[in-house]
N, C-alpha and C. Protein backbone atom coordinates (compact mmCIF):
# COMPACT_ATOMS: atom_id res chain seq x y z
N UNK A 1 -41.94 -74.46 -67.81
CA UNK A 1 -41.06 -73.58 -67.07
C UNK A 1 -40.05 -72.96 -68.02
N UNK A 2 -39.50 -71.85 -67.72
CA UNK A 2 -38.60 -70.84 -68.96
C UNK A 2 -37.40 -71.19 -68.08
N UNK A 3 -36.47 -70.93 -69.01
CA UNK A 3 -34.73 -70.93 -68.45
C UNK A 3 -34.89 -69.29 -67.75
N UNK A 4 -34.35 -69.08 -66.27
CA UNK A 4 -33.45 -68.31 -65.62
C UNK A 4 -32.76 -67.55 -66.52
N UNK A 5 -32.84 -66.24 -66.60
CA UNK A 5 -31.55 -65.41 -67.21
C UNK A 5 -30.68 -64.77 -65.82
N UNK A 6 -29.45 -65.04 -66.62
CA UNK A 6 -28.54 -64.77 -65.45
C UNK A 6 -28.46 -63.19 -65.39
N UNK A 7 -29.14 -62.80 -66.05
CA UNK A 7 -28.42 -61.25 -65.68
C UNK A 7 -29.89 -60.57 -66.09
N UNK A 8 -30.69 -59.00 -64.97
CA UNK A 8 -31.94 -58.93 -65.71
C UNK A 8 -32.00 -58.14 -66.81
N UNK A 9 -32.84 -58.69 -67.67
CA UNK A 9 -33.53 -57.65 -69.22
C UNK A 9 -33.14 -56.14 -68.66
N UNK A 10 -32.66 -55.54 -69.65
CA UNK A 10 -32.59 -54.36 -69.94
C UNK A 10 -33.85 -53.69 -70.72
N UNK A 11 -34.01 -52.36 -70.63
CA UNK A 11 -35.43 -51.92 -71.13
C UNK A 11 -34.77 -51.38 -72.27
N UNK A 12 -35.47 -51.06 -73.60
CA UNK A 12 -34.58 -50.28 -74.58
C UNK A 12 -34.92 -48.99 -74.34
N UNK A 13 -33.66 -48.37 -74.47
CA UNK A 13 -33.88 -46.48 -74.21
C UNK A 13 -33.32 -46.32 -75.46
N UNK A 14 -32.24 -45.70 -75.17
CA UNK A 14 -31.10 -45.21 -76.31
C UNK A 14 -30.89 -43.78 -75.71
N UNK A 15 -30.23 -43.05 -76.33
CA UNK A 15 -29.34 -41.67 -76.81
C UNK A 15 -30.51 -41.00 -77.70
N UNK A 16 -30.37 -39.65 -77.20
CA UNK A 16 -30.52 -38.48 -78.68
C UNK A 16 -30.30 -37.39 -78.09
N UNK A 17 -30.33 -36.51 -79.10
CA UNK A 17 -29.88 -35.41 -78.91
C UNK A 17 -30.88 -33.95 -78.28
N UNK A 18 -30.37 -33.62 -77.93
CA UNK A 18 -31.29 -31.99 -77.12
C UNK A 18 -31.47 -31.33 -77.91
N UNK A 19 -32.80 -30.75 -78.39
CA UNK A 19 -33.11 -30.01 -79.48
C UNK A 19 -32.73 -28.76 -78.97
N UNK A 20 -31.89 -28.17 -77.80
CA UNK A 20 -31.55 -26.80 -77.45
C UNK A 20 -30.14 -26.65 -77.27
N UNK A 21 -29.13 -27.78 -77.08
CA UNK A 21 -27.96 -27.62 -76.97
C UNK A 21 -27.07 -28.51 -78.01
N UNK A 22 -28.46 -29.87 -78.32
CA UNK A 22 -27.31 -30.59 -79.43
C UNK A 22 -26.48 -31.32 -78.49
N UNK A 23 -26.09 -31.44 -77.53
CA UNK A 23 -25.95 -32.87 -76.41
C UNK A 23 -26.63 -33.91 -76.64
N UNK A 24 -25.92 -35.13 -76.56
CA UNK A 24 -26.54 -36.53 -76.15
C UNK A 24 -27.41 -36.56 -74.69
N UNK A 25 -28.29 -37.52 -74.72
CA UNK A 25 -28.82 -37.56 -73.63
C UNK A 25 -29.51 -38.70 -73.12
N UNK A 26 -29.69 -39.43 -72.40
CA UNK A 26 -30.06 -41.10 -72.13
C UNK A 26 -31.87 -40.63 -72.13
N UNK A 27 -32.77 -41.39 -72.84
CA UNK A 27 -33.64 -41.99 -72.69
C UNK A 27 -34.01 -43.12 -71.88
N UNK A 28 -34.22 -42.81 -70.77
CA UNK A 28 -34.25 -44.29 -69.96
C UNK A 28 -35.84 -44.30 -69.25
N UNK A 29 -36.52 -45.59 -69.37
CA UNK A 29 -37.36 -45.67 -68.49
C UNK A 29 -37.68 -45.92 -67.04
N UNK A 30 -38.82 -45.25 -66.50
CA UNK A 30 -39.08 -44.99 -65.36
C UNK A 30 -40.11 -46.15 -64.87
N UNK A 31 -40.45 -46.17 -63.53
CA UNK A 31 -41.42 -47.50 -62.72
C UNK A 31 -42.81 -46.91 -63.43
N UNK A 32 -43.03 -45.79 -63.51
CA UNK A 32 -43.98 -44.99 -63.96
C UNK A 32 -44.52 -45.80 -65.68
N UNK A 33 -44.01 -46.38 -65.92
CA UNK A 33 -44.51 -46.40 -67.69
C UNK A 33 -43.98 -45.60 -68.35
N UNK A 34 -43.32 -44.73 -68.05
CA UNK A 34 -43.00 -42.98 -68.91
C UNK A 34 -41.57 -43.24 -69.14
N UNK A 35 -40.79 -42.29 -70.37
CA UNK A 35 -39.62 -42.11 -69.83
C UNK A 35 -38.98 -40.81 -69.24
N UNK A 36 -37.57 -40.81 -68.88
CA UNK A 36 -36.96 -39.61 -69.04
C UNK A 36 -35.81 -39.74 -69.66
N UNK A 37 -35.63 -38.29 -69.99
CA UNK A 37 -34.02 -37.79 -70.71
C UNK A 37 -33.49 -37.56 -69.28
N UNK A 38 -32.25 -38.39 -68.58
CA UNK A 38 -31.06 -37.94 -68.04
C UNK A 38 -29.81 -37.60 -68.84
N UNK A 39 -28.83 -37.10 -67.81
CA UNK A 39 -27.85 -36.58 -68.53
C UNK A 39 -26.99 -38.01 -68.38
N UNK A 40 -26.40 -38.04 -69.79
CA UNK A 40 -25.05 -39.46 -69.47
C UNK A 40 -24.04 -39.11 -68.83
N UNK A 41 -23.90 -39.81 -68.12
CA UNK A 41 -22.28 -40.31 -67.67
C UNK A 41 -21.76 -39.21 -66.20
N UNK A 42 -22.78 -39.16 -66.09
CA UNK A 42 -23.13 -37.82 -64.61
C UNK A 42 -23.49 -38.94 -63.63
N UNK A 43 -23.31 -38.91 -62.12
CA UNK A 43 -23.61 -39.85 -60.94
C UNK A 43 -23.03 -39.12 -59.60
N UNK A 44 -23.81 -38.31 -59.70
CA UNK A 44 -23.14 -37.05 -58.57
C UNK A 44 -23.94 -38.06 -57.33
N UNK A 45 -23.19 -37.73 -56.32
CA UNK A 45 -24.00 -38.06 -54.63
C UNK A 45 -25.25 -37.88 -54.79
N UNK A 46 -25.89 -38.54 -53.96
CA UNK A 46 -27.43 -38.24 -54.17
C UNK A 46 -27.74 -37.05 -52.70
N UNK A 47 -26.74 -36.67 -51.93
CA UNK A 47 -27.00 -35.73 -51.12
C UNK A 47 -27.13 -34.19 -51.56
N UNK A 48 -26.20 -34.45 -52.56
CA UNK A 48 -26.06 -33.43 -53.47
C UNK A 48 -26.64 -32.68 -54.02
N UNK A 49 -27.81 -33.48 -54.77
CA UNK A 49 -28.45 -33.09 -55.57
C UNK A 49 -30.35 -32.98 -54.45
N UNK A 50 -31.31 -31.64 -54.86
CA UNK A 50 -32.48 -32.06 -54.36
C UNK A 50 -33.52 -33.06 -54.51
N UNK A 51 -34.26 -33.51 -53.79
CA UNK A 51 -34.76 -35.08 -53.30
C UNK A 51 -35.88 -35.09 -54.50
N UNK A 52 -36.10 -34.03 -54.94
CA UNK A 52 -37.37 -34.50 -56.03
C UNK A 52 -36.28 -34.72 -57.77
N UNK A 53 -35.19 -34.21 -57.47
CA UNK A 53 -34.23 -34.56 -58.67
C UNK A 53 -33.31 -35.36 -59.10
N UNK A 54 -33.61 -36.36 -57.72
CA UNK A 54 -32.75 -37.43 -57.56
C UNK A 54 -33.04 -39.14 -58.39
N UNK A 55 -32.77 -39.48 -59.32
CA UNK A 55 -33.15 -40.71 -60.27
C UNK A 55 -31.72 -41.76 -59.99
N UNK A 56 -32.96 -42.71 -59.38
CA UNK A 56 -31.75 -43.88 -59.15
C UNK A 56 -32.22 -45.16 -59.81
N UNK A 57 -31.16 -45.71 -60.50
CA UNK A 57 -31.20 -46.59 -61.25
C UNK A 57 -31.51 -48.05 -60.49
N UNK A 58 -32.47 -48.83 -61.04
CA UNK A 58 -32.85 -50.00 -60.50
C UNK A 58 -32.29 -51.26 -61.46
N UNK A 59 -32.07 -52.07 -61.27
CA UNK A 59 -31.62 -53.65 -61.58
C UNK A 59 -31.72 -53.93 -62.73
N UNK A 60 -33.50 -53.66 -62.99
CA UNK A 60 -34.10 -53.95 -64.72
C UNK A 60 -33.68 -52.76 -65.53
N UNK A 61 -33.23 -51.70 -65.16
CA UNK A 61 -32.53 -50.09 -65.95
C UNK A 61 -33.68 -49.48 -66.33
N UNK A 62 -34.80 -49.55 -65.31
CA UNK A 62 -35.52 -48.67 -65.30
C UNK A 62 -35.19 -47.19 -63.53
N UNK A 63 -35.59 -45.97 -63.66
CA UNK A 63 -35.21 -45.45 -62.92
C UNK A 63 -36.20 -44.86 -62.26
N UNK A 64 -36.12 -44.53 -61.13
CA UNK A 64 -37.00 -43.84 -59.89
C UNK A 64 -36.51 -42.66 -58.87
N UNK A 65 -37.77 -41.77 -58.98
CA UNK A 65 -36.76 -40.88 -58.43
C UNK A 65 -36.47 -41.33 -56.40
N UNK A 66 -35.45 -40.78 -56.37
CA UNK A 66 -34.94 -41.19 -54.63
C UNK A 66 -35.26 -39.99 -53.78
N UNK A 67 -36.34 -40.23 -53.29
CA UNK A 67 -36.44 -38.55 -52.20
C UNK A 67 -36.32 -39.28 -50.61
N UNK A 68 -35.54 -40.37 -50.84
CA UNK A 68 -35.21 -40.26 -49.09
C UNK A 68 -34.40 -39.35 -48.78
N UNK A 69 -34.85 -38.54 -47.15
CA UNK A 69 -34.25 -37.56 -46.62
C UNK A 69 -33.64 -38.41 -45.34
N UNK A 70 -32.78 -37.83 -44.93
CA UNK A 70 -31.74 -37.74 -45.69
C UNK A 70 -30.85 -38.82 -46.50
N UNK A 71 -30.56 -38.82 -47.33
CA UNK A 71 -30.34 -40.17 -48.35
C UNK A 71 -28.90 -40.75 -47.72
N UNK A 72 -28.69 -41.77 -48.34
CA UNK A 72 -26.96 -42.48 -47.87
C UNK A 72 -25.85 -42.04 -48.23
N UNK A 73 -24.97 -41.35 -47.41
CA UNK A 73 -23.91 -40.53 -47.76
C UNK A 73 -23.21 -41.27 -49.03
N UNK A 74 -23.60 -42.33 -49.59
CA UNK A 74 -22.73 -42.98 -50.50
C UNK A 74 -23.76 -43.45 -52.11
N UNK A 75 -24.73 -42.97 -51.63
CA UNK A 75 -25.61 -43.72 -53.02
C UNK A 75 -25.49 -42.22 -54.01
N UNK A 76 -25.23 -42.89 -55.07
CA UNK A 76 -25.37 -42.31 -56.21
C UNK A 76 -26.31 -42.19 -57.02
N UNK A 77 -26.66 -40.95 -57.66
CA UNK A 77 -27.97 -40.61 -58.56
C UNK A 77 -27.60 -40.23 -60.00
N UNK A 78 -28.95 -39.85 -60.58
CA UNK A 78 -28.75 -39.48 -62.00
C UNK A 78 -29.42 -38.24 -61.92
N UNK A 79 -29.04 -37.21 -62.67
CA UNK A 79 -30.15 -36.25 -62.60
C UNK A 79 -30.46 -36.09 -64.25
N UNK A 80 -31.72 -35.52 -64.50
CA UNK A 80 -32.41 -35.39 -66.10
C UNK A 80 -31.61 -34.14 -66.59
N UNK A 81 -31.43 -34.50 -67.96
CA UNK A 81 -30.41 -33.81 -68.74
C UNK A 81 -30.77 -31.97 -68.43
N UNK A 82 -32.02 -31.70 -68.49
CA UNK A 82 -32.30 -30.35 -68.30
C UNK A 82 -32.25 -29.59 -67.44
N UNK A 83 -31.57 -30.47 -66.42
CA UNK A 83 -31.31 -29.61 -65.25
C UNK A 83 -29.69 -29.20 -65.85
N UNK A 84 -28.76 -29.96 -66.16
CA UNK A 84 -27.45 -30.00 -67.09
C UNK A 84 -27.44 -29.31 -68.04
N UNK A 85 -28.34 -28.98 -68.57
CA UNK A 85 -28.32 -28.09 -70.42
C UNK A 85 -27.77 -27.18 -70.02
N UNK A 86 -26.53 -26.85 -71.17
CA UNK A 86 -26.10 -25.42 -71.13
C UNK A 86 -26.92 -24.28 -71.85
N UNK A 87 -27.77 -24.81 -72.73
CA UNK A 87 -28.70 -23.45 -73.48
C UNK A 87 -29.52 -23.19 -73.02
């Protein structure tokens, strides 16, 4: 039997930069196997934003997108950096 970790594994992503604006941008993985570039430090309402652009972060820090309609006036999302690019 393995020891319990008290807190779950993190996936490794990291930071890099947008080859069109030169912004940082989170690499984070998805339930999918794949990753995406979101934008950091962004967590707009998830009403806010449309249901196929909505990435919500799960436990292990992998992310999924949220297309419940209509979503919880209070849950927060991520959206992918390219919807954010200024160039």
């Amino acid at each position: 039997m393995g020891v319990l970790e008290e807190r779950p594994r993190r996936l490794g992503g990291g930071q890099s930069r947008c080859p069109y604006c030169g912004l940082l941008q989170d690499r984070v993985a998805t339930l999918a196997q794949d990753w995406v570039l979101l934008e950091p430090g962004m967590n707009p309402l998830a009403h806010t934003v449309p249901a196929e652009h909505r990435w919500i972060e799960l436990s292990d820090g992998r992310v999924t997108v949220y297309g419940v309609c209509p979503p919880d006036q209070f849950q927060r999302c991520r959206i992918e950096h390219r919807l954010a690019c200024p160039a």
